[in-house]
N, C-alpha and C. Protein backbone atom coordinates (compact mmCIF):
# COMPACT_ATOMS: atom_id res chain seq x y z
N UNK A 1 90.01 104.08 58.59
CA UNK A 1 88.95 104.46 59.50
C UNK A 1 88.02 103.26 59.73
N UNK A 2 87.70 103.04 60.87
CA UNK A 2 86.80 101.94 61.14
C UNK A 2 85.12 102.06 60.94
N UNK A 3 84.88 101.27 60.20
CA UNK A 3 83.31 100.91 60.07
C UNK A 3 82.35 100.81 60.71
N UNK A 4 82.41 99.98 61.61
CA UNK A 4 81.36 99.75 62.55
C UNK A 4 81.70 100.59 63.57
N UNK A 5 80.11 101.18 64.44
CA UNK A 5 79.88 102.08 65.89
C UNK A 5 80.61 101.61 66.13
N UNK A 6 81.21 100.80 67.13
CA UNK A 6 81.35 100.07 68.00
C UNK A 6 83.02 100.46 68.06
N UNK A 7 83.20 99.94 66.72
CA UNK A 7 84.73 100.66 66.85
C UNK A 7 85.07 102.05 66.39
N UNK A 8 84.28 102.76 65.82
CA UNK A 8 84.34 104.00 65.60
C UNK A 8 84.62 104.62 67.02
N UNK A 9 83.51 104.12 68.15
CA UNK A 9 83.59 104.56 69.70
C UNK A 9 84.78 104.29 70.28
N UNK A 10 85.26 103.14 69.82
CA UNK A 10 87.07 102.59 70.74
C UNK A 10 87.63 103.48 70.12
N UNK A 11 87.85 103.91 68.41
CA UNK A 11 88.73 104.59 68.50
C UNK A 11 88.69 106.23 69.38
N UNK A 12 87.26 106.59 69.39
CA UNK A 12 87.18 107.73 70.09
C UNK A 12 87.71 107.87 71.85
N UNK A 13 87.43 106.62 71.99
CA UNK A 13 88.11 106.47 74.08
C UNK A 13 88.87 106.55 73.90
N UNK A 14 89.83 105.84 72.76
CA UNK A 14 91.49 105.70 72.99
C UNK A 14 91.86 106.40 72.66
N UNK A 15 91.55 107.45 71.92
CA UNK A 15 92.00 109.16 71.96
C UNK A 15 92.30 109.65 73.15
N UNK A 16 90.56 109.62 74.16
CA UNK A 16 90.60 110.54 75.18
C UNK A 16 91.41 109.87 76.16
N UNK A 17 91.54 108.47 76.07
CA UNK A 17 92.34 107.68 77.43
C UNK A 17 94.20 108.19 77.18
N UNK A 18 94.32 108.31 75.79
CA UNK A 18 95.59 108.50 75.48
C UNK A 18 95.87 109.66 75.95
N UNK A 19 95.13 110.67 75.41
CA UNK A 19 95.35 111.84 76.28
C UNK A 19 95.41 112.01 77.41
N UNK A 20 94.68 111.79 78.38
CA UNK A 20 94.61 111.84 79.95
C UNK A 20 96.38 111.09 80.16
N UNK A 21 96.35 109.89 79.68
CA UNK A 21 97.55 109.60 80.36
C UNK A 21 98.87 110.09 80.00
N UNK A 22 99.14 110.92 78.61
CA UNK A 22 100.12 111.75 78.19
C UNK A 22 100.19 113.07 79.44
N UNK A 23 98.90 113.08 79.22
CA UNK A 23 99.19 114.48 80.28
C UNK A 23 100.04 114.23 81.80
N UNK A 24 98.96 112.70 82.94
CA UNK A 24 99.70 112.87 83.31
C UNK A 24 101.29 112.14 83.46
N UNK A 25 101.71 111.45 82.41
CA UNK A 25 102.57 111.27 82.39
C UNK A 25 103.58 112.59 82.41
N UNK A 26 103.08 113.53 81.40
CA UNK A 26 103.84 114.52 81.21
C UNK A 26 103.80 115.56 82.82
N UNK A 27 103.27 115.97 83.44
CA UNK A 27 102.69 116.25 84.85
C UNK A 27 104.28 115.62 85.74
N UNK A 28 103.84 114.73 85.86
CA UNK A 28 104.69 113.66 86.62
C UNK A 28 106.32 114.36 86.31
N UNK A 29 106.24 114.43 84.89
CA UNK A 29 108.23 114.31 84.94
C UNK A 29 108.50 115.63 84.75
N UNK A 30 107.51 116.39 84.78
CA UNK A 30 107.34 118.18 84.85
C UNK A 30 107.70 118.60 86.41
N UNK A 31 106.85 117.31 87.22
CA UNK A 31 107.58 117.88 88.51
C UNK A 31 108.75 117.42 89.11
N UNK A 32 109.15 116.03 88.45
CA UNK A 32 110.29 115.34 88.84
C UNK A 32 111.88 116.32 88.92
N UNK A 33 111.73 116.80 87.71
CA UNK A 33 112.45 117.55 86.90
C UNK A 33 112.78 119.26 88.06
N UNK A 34 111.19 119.75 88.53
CA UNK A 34 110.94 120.53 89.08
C UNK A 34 111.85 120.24 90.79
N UNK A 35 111.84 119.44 91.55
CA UNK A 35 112.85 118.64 92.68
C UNK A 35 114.02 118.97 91.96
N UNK A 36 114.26 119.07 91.05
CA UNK A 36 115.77 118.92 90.75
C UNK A 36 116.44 120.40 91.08
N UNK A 37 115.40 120.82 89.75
CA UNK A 37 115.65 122.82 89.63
C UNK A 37 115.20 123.32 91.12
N UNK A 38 114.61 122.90 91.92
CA UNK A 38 114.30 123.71 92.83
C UNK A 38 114.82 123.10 94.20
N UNK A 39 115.26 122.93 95.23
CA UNK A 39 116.01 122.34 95.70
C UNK A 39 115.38 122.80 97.12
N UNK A 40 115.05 123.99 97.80
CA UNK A 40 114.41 124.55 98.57
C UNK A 40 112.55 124.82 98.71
N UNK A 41 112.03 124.28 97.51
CA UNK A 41 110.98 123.46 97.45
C UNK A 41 110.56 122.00 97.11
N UNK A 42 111.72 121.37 97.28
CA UNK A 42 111.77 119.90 96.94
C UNK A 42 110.48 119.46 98.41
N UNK A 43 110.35 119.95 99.39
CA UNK A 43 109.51 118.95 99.99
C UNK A 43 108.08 119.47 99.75
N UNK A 44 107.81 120.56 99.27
CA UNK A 44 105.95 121.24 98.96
C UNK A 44 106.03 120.28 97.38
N UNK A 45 106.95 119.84 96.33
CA UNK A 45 106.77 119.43 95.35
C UNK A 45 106.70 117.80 95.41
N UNK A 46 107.47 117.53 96.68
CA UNK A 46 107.49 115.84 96.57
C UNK A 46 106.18 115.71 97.10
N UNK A 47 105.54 116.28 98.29
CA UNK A 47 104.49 115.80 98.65
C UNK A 47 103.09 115.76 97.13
N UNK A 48 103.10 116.92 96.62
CA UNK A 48 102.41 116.92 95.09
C UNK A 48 102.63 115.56 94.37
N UNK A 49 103.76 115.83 94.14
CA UNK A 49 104.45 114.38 93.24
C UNK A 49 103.86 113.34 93.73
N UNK A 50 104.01 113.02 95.16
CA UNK A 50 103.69 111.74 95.59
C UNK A 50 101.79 110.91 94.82
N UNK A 51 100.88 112.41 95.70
CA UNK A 51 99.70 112.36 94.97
C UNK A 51 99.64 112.01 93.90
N UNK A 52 99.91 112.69 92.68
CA UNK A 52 99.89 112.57 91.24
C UNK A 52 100.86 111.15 90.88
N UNK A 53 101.53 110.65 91.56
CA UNK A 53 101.91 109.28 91.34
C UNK A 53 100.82 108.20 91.56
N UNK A 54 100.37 108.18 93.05
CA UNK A 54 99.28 107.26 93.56
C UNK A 54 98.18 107.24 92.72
N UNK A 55 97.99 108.41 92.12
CA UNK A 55 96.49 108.66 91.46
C UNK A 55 97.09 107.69 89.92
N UNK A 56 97.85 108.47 89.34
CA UNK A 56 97.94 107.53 88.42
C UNK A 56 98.52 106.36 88.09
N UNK A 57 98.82 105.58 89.47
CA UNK A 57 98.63 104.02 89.35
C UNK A 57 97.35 103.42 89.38
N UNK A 58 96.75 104.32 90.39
CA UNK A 58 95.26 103.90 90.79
C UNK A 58 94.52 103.59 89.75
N UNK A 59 94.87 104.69 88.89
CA UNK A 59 93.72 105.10 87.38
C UNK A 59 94.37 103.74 85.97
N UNK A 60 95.39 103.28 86.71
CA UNK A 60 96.22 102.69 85.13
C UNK A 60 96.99 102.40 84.29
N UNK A 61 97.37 104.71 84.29
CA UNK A 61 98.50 105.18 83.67
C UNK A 61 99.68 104.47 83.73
N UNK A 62 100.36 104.50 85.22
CA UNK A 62 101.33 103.58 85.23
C UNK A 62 101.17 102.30 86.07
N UNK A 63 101.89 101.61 86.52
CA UNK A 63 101.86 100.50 87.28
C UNK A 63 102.00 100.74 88.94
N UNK A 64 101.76 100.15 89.95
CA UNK A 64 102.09 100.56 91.24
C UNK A 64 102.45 100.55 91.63
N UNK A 65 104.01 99.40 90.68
CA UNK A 65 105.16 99.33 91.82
C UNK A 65 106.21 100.06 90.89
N UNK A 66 105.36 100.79 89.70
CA UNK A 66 106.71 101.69 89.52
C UNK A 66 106.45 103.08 89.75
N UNK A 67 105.24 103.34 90.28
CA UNK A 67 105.06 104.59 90.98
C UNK A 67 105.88 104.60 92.54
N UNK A 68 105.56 103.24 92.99
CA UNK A 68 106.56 102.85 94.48
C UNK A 68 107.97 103.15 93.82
N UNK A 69 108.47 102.48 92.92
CA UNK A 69 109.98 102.92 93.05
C UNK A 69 110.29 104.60 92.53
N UNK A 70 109.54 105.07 91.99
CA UNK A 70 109.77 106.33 91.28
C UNK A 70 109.62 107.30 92.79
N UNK A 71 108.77 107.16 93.83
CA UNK A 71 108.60 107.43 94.81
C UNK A 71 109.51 106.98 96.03
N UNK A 72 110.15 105.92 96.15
CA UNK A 72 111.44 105.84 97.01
C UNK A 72 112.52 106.07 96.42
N UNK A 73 112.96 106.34 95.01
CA UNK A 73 114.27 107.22 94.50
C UNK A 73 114.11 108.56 94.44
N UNK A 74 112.95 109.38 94.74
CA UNK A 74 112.87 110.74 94.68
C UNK A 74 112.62 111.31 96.58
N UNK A 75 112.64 110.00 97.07
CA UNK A 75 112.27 110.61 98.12
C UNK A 75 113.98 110.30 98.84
N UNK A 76 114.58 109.28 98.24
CA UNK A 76 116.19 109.31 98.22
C UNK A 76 116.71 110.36 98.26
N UNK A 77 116.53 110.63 97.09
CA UNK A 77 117.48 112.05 95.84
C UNK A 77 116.89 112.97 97.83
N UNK A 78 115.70 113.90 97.75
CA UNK A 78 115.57 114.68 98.72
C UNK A 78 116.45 115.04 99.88
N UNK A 79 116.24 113.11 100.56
CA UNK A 79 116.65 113.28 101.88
C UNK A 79 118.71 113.40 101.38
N UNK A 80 118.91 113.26 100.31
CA UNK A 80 120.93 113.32 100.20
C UNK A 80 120.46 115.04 100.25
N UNK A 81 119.90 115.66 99.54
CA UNK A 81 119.93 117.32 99.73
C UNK A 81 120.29 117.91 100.75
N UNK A 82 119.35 117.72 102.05
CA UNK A 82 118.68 117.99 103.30
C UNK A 82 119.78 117.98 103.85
N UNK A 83 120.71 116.66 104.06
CA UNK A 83 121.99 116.47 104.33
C UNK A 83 123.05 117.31 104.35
């Protein structure tokens, strides 16, 4: 356990930062997953998906060009369905 405020407080952010980004990491492949199982709501879920990608590059969580590719292979996968 850390001694000083200062880091007593880091360890307390990096709790709450860890959390936020588990979640939406977990979010993210809850709906990825969700496109798969659902096939006739793949476009009300990609548009969701898309949001909750942008947001969490924006915020950090992930990076922005792997929210871009996670977002042009799911928007792939879709349009072979549609087909």
């Amino acid at each position: 356990m850390p001694k000083s405020k200062s880091a007593q407080k880091r360890t307390r952010t990096d709790r709450k930062r860890a959390a936020r980004n588990n979640y939406v990491k977990r979010t993210i492949s809850t709906l990825s997953k969700d496109i798969r199982a659902n096939p006739e709501k793949s476009e009300e879920i990609l548009n969701e998906l898309y949001s909750k990608l942008d947001k969490a590059a924006q915020k950090g969580v992930i990076h922005k060009r792997t929210a871009a590719r996670r977002k042009a292979r799911l928007a792939s996968y879709v349009n072979s369905i549609e087909e």
